[in-house]
Every structure is written in C-alpha cells, then in structure tokens.
PDB file of N, CA and C in Angstrom:
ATOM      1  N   UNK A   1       0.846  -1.176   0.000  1.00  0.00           N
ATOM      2  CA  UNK A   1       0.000   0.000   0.000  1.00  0.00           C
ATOM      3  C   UNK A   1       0.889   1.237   0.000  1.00  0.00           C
ATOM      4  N   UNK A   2       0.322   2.263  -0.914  1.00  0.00           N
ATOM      5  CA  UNK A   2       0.963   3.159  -1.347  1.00  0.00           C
ATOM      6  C   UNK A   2       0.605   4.413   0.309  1.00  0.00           C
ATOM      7  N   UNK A   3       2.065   5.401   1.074  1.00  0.00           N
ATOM      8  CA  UNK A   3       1.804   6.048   1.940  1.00  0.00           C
ATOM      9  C   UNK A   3       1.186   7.781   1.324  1.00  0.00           C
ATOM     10  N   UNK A   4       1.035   8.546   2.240  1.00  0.00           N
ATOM     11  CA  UNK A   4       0.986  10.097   1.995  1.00  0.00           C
ATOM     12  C   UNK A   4       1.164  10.414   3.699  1.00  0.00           C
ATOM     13  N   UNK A   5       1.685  11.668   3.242  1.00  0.00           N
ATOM     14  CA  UNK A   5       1.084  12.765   4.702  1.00  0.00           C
ATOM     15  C   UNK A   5       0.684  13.551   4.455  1.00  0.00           C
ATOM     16  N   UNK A   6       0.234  14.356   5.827  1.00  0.00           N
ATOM     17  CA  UNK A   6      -0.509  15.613   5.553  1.00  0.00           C
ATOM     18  C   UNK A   6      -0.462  16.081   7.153  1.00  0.00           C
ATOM     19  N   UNK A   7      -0.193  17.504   6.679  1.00  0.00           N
ATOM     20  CA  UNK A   7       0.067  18.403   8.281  1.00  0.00           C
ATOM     21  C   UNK A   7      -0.830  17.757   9.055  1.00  0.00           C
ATOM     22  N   UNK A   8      -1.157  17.883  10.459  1.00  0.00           N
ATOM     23  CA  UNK A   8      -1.621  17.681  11.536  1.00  0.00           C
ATOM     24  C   UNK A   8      -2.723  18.404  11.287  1.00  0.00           C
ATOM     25  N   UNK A   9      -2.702  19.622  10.695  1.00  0.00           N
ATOM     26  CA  UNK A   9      -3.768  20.850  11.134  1.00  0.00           C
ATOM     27  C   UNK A   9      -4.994  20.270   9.717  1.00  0.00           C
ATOM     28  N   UNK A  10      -4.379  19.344   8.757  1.00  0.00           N
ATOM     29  CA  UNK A  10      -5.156  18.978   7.987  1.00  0.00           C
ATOM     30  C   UNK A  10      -6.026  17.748   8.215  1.00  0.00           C
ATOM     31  N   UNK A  11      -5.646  16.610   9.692  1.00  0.00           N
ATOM     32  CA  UNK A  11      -6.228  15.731   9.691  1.00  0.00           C
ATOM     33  C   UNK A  11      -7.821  15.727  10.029  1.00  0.00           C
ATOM     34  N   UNK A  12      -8.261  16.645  11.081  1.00  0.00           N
ATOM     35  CA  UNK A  12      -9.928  16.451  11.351  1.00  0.00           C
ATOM     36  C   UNK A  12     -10.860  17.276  10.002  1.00  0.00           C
ATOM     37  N   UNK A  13     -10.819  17.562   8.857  1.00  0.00           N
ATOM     38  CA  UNK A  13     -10.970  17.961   7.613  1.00  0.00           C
ATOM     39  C   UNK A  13     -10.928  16.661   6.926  1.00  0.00           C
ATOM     40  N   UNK A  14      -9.969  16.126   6.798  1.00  0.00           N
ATOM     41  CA  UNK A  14      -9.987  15.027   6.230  1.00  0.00           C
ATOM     42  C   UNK A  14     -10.506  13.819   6.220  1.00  0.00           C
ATOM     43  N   UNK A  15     -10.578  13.706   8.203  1.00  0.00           N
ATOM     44  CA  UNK A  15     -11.728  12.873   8.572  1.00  0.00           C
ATOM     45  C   UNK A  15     -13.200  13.225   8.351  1.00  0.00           C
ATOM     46  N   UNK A  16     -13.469  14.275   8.424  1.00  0.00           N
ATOM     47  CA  UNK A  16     -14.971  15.049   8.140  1.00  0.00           C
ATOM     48  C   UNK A  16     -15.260  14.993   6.836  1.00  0.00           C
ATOM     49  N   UNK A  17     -14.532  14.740   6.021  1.00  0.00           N
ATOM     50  CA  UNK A  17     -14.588  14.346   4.597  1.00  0.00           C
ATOM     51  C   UNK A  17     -15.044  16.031   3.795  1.00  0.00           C
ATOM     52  N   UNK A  18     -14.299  17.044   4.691  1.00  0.00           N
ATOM     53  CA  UNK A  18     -14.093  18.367   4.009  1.00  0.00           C
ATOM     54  C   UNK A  18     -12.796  18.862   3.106  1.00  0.00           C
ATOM     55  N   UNK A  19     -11.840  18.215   3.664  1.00  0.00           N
ATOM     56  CA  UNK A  19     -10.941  18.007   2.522  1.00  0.00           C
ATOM     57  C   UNK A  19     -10.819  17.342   1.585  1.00  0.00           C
ATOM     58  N   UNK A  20     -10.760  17.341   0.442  1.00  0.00           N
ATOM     59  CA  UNK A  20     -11.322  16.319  -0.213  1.00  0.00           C
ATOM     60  C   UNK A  20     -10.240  15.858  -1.694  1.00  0.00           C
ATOM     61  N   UNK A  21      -9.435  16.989  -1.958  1.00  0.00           N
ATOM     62  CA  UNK A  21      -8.257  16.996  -2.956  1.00  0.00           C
ATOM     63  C   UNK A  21      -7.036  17.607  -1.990  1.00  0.00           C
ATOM     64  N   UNK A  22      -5.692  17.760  -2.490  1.00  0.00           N
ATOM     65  CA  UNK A  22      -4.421  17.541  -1.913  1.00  0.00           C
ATOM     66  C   UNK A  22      -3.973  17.758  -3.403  1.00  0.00           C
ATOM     67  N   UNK A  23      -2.627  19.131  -3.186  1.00  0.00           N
ATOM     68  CA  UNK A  23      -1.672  19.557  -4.012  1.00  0.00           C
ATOM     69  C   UNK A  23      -0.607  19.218  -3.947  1.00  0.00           C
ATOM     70  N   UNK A  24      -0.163  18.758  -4.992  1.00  0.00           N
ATOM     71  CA  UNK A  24       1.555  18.335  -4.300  1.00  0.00           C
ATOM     72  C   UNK A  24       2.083  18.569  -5.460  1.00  0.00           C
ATOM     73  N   UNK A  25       3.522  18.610  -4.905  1.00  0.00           N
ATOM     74  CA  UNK A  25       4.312  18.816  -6.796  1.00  0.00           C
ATOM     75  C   UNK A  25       4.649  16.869  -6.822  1.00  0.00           C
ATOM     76  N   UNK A  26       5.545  16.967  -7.936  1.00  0.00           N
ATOM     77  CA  UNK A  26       5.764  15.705  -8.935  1.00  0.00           C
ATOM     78  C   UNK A  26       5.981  14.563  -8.344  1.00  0.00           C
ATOM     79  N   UNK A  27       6.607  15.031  -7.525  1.00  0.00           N
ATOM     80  CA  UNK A  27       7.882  14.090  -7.012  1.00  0.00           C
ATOM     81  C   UNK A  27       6.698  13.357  -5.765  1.00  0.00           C
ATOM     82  N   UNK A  28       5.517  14.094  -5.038  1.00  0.00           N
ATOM     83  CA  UNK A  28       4.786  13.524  -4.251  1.00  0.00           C
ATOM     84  C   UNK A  28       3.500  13.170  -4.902  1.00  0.00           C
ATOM     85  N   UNK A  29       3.417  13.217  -6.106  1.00  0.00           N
ATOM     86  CA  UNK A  29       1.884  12.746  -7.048  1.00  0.00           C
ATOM     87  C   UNK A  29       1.627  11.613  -7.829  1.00  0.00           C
ATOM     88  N   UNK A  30       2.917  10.497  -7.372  1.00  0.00           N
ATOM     89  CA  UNK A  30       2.660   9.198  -8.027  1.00  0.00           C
ATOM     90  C   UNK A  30       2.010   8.486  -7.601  1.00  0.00           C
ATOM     91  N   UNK A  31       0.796   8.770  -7.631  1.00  0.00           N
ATOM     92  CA  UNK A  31      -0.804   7.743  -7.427  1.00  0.00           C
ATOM     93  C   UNK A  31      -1.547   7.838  -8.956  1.00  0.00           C
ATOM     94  N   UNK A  32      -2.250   6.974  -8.812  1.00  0.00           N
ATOM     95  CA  UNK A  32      -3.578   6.726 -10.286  1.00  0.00           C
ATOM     96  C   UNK A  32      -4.969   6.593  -9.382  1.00  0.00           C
ATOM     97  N   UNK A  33      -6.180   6.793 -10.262  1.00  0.00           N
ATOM     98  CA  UNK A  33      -7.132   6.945  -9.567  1.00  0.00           C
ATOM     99  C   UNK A  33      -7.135   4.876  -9.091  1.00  0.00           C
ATOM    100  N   UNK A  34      -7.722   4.794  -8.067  1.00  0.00           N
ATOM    101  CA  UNK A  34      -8.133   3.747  -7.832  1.00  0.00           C
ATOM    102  C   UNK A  34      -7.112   2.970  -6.205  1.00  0.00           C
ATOM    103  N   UNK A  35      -6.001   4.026  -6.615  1.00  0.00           N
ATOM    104  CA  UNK A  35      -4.922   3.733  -5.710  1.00  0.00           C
ATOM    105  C   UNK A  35      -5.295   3.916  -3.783  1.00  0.00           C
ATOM    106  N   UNK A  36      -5.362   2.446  -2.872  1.00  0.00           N
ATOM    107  CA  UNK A  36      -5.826   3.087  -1.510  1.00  0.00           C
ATOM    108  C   UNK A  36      -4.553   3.274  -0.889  1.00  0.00           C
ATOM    109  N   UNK A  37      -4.417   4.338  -0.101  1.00  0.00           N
ATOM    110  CA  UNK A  37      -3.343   5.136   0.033  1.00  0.00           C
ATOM    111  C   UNK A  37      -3.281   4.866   1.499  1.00  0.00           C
ATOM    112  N   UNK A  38      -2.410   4.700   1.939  1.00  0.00           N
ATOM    113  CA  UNK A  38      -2.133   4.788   4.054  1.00  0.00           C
ATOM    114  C   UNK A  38      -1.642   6.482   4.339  1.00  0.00           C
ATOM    115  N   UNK A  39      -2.980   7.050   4.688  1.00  0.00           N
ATOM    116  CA  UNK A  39      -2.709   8.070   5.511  1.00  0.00           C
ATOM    117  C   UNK A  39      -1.898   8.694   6.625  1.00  0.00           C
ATOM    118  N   UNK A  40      -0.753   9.189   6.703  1.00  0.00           N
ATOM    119  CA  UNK A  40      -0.107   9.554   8.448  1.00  0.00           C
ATOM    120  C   UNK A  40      -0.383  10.789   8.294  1.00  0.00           C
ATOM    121  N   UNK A  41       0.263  11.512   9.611  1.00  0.00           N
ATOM    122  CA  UNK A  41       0.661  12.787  10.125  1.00  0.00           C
ATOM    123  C   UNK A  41       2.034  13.072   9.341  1.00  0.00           C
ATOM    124  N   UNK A  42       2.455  14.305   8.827  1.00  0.00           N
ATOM    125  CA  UNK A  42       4.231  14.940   8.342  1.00  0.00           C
ATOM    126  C   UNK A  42       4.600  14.912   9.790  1.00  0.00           C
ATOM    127  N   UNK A  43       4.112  15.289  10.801  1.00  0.00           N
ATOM    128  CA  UNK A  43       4.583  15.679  11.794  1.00  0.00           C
ATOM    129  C   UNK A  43       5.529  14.204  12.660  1.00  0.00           C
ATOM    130  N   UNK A  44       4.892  13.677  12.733  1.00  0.00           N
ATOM    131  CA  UNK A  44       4.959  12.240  13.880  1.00  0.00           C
ATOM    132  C   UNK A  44       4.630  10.828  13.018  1.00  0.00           C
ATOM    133  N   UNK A  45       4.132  10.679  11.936  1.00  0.00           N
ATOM    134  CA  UNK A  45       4.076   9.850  10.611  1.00  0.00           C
ATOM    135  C   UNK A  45       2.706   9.109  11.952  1.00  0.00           C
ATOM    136  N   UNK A  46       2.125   9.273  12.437  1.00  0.00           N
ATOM    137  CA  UNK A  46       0.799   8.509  13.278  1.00  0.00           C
ATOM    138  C   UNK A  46      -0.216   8.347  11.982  1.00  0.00           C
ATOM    139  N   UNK A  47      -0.281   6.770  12.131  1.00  0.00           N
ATOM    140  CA  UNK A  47      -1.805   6.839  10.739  1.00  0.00           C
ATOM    141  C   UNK A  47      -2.980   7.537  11.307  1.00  0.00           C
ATOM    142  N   UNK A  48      -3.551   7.718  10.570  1.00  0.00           N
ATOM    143  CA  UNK A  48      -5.224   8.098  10.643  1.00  0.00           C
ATOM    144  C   UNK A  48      -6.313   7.880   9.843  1.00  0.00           C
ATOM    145  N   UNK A  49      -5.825   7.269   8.537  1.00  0.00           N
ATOM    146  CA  UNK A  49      -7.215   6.786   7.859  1.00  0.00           C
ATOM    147  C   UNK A  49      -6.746   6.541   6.864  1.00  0.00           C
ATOM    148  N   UNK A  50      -7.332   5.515   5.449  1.00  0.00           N
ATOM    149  CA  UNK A  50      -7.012   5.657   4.569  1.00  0.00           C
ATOM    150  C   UNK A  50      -7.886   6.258   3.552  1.00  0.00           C
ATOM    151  N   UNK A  51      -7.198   6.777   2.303  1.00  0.00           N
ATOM    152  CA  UNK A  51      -8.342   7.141   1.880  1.00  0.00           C
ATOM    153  C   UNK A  51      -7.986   6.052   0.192  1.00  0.00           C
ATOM    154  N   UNK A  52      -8.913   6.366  -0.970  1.00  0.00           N
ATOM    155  CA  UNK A  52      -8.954   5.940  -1.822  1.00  0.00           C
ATOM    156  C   UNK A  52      -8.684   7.016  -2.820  1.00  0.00           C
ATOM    157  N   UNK A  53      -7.691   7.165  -4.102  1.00  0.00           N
ATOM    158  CA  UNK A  53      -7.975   8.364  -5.182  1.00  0.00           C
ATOM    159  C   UNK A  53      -8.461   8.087  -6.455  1.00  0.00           C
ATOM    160  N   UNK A  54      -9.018   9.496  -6.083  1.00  0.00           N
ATOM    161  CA  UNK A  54     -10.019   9.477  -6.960  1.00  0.00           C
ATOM    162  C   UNK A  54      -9.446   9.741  -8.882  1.00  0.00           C
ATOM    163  N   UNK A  55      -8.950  10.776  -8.517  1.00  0.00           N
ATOM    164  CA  UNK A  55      -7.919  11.042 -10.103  1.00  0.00           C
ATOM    165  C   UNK A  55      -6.965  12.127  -9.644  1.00  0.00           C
ATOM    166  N   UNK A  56      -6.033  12.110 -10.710  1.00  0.00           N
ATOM    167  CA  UNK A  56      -4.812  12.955 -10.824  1.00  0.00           C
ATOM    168  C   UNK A  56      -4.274  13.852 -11.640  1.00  0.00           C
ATOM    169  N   UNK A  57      -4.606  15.289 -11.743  1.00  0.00           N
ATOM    170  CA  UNK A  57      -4.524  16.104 -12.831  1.00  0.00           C
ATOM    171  C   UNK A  57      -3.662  17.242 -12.649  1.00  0.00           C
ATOM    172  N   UNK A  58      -2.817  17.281 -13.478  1.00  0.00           N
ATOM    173  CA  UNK A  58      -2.219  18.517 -13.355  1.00  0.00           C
ATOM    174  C   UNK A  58      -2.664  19.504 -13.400  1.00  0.00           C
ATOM    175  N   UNK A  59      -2.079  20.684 -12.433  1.00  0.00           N
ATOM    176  CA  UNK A  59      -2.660  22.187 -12.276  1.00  0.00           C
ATOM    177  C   UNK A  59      -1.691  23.096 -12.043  1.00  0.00           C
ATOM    178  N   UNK A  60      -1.609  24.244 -12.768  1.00  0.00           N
ATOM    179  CA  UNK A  60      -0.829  25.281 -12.664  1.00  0.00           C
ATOM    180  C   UNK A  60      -0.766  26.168 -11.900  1.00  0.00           C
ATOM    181  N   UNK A  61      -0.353  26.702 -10.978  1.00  0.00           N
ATOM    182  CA  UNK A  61      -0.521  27.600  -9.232  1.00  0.00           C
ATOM    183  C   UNK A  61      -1.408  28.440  -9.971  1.00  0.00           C
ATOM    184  N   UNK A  62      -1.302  29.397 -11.345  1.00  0.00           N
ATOM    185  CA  UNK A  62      -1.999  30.463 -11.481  1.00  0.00           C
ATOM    186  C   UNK A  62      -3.425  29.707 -12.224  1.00  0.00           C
ATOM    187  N   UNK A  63      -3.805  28.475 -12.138  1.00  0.00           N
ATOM    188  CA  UNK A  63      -5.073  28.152 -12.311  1.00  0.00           C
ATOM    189  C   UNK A  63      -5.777  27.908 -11.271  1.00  0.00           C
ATOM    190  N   UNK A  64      -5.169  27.659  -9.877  1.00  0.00           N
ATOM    191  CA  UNK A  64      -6.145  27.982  -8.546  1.00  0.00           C
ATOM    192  C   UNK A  64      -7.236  28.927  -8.666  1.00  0.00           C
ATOM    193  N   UNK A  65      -8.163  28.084  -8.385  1.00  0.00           N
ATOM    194  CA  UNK A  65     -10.350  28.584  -8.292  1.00  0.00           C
ATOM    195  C   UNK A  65     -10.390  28.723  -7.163  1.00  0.00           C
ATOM    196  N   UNK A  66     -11.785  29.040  -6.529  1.00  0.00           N
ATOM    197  CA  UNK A  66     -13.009  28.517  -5.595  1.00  0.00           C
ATOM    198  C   UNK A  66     -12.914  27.459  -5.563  1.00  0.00           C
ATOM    199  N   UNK A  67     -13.104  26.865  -6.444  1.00  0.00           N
ATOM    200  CA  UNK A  67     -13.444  25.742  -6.296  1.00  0.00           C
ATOM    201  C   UNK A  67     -12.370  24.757  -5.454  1.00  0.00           C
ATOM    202  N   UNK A  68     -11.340  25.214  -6.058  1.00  0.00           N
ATOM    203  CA  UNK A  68      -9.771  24.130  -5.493  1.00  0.00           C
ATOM    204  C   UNK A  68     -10.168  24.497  -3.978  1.00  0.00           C
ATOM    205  N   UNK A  69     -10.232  26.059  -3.469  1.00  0.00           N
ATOM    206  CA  UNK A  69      -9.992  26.622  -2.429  1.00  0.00           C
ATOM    207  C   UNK A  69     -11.040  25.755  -1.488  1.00  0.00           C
ATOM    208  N   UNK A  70     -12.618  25.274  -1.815  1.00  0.00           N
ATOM    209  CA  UNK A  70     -13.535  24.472  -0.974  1.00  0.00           C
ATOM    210  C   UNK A  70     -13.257  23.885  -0.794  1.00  0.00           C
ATOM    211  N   UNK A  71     -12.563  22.522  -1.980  1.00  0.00           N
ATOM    212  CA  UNK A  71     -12.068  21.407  -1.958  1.00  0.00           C
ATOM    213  C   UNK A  71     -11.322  20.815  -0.769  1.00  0.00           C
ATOM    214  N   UNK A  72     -10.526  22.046  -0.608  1.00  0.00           N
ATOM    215  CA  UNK A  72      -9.311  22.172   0.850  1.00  0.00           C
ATOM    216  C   UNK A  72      -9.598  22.830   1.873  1.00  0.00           C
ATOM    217  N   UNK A  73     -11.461  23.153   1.538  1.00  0.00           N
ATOM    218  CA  UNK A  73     -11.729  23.285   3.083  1.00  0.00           C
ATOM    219  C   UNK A  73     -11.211  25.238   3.466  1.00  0.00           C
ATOM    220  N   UNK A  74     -10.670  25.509   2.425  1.00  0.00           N
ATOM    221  CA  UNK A  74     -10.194  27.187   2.623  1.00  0.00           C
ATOM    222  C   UNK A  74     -10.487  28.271   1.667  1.00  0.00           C
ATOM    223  N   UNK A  75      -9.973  29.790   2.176  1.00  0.00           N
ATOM    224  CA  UNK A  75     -10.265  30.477   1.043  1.00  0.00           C
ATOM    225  C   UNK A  75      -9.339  30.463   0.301  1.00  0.00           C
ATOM    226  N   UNK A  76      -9.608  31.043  -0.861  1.00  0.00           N
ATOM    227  CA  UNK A  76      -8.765  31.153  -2.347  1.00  0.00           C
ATOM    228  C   UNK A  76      -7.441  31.673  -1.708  1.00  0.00           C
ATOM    229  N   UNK A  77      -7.646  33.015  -1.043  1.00  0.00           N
ATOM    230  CA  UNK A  77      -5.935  33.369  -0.650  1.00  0.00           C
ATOM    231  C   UNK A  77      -5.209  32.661   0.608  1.00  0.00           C
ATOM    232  N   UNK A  78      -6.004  31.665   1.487  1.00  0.00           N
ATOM    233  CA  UNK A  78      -5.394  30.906   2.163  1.00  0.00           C
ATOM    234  C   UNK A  78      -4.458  29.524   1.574  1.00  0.00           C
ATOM    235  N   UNK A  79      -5.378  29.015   0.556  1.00  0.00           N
ATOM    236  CA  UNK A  79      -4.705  28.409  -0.125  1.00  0.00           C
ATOM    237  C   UNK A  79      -3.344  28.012  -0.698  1.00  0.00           C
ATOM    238  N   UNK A  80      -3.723  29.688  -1.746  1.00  0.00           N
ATOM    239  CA  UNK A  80      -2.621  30.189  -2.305  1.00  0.00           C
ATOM    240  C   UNK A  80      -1.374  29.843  -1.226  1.00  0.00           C
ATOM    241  N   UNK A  81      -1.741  30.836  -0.208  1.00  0.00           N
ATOM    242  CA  UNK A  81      -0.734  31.246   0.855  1.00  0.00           C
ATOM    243  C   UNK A  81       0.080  29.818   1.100  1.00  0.00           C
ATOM    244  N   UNK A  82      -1.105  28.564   1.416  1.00  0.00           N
ATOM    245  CA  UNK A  82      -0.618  27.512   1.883  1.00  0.00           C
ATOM    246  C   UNK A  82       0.726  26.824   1.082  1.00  0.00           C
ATOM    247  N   UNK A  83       0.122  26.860  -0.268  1.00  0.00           N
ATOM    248  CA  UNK A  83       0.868  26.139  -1.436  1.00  0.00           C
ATOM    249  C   UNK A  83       2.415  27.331  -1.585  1.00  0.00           C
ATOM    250  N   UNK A  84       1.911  28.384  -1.371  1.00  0.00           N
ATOM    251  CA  UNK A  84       3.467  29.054  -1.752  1.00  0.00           C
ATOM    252  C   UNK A  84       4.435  28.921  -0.163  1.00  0.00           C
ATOM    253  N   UNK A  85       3.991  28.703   0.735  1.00  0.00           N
ATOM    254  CA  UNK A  85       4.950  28.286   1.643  1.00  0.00           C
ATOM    255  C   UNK A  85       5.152  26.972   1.909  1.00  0.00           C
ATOM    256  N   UNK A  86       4.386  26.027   0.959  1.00  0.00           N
ATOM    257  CA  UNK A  86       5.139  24.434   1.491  1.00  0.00           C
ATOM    258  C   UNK A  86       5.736  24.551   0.233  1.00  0.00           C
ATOM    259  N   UNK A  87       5.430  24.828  -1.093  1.00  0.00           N
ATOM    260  CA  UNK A  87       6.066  24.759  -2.040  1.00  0.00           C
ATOM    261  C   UNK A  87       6.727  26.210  -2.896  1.00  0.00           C
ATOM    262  N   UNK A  88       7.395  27.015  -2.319  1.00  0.00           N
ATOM    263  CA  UNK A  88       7.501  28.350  -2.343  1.00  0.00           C
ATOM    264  C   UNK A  88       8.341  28.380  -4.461  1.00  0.00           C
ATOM    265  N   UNK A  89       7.682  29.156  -5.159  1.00  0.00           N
ATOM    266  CA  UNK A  89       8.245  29.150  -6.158  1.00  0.00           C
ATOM    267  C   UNK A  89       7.632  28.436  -7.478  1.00  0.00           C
ATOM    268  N   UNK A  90       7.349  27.282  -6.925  1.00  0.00           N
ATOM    269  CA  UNK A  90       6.767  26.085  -7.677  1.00  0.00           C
ATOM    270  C   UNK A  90       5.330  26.148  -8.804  1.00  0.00           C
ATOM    271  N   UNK A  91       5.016  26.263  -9.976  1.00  0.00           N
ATOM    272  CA  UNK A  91       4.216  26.360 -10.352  1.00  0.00           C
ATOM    273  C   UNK A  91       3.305  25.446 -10.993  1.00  0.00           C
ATOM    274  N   UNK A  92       3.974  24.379 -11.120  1.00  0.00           N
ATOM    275  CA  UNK A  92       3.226  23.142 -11.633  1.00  0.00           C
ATOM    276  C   UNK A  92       3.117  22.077 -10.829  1.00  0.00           C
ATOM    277  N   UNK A  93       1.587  22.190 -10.437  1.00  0.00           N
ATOM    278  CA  UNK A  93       1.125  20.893  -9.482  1.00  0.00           C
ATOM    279  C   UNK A  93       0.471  19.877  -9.642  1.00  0.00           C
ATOM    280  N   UNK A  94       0.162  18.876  -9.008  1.00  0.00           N
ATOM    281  CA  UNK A  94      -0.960  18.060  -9.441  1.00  0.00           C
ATOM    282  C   UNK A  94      -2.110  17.987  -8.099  1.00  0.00           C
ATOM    283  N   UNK A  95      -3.616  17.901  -8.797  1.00  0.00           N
ATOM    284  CA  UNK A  95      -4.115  18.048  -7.801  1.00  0.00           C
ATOM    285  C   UNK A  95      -4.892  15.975  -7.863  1.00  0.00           C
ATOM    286  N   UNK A  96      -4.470  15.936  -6.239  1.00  0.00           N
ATOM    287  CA  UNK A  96      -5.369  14.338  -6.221  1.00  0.00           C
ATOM    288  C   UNK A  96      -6.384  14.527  -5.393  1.00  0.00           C
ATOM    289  N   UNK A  97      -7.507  14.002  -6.044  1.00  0.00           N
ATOM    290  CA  UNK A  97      -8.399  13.731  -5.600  1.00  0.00           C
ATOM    291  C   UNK A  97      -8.897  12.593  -4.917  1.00  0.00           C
ATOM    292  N   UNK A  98      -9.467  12.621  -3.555  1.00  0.00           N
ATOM    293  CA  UNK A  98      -9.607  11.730  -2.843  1.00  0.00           C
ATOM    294  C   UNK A  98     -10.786  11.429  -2.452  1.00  0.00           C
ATOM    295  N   UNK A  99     -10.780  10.721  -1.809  1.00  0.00           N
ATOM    296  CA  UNK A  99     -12.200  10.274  -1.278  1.00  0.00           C
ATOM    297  C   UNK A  99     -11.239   9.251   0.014  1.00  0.00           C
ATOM    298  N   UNK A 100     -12.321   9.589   1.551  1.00  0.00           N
ATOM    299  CA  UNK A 100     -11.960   8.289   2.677  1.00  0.00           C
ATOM    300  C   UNK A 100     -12.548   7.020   2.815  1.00  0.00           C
ATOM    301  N   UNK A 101     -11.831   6.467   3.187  1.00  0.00           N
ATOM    302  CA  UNK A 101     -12.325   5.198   2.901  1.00  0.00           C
ATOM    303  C   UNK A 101     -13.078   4.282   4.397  1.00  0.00           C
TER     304      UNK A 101
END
C-alpha cells in the first residue's frame, strides 16, 4: 500500500470528509485513480485513515479557483498562501483527488 502525509492541522478535515483533494508537486503525485493510500501525520508519521484516489490532474498555481480553495476546506488566498509556503516558487502541481475510505 501506497503512503501520503498531511500536516496535523489537515487531519480532522480530512476525517470530516471536508478536505477532499491535496496539491503536491511531482515528485509527491505518483498515485492513479483507484490507488488506496495509508494516511499519516508529516509531523509524527501517526496513521489516521485511509483514503482511496479518486484522479490525478495537473494544475498550474496560477489556475487555482473557488473551487480548489472548498475542496481544501479554505479560502482562495489561504490556499494560495498555503501552497506558496510548502512549495515556495513552484508552479506546476498536481491536484489528487480523494475520497476516505
């Protein structure tokens, strides 16, 4: 089984099934839809759930919506904000879509 993490501050979102897609650049986006994934913490690697993905599409920082921004549970410039400080610079992402399992 394929792993991921995700900050701490992202896990009760994720359990609530309000987060629902996850940005990452290249090097962290080798899943296909169908793939069930073992969830941890970045922080302490503690599991917490798995989820299942849904699909995998590339996205360009300056194509961030509303829509991406719900997806993750935030607003459009929190987002932003989020993605330019874990990935500061970076403009080509992929967004996966998930679903918990």
């Amino acid at each position: 089984m394929k792993n991921i993490t995700f900050y701490s501050r992202f896990e009760n979102d994720i359990l609530a099934g309000r987060k629902t897609i996850t940005l990452r650049e290249a090097s962290d986006a080798q899943f296909v839809a169908g793939d069930v994934v073992r969830v941890s913490r970045y922080e302490d690697e503690v599991f917490f759930c798995n989820i299942q993905v849904l699909a995998v599409t590339p996205l360009n920082f300056k194509d961030l919506n509303q829509q991406h921004a719900n997806q993750e549970n935030m607003t459009l410039d929190e987002l932003k904000q989020v993605i330019s400080e874990i990935y500061p610079g970076l403009n080509e992402l992929f967004m996966i879509e998930f679903r918990l399992m």
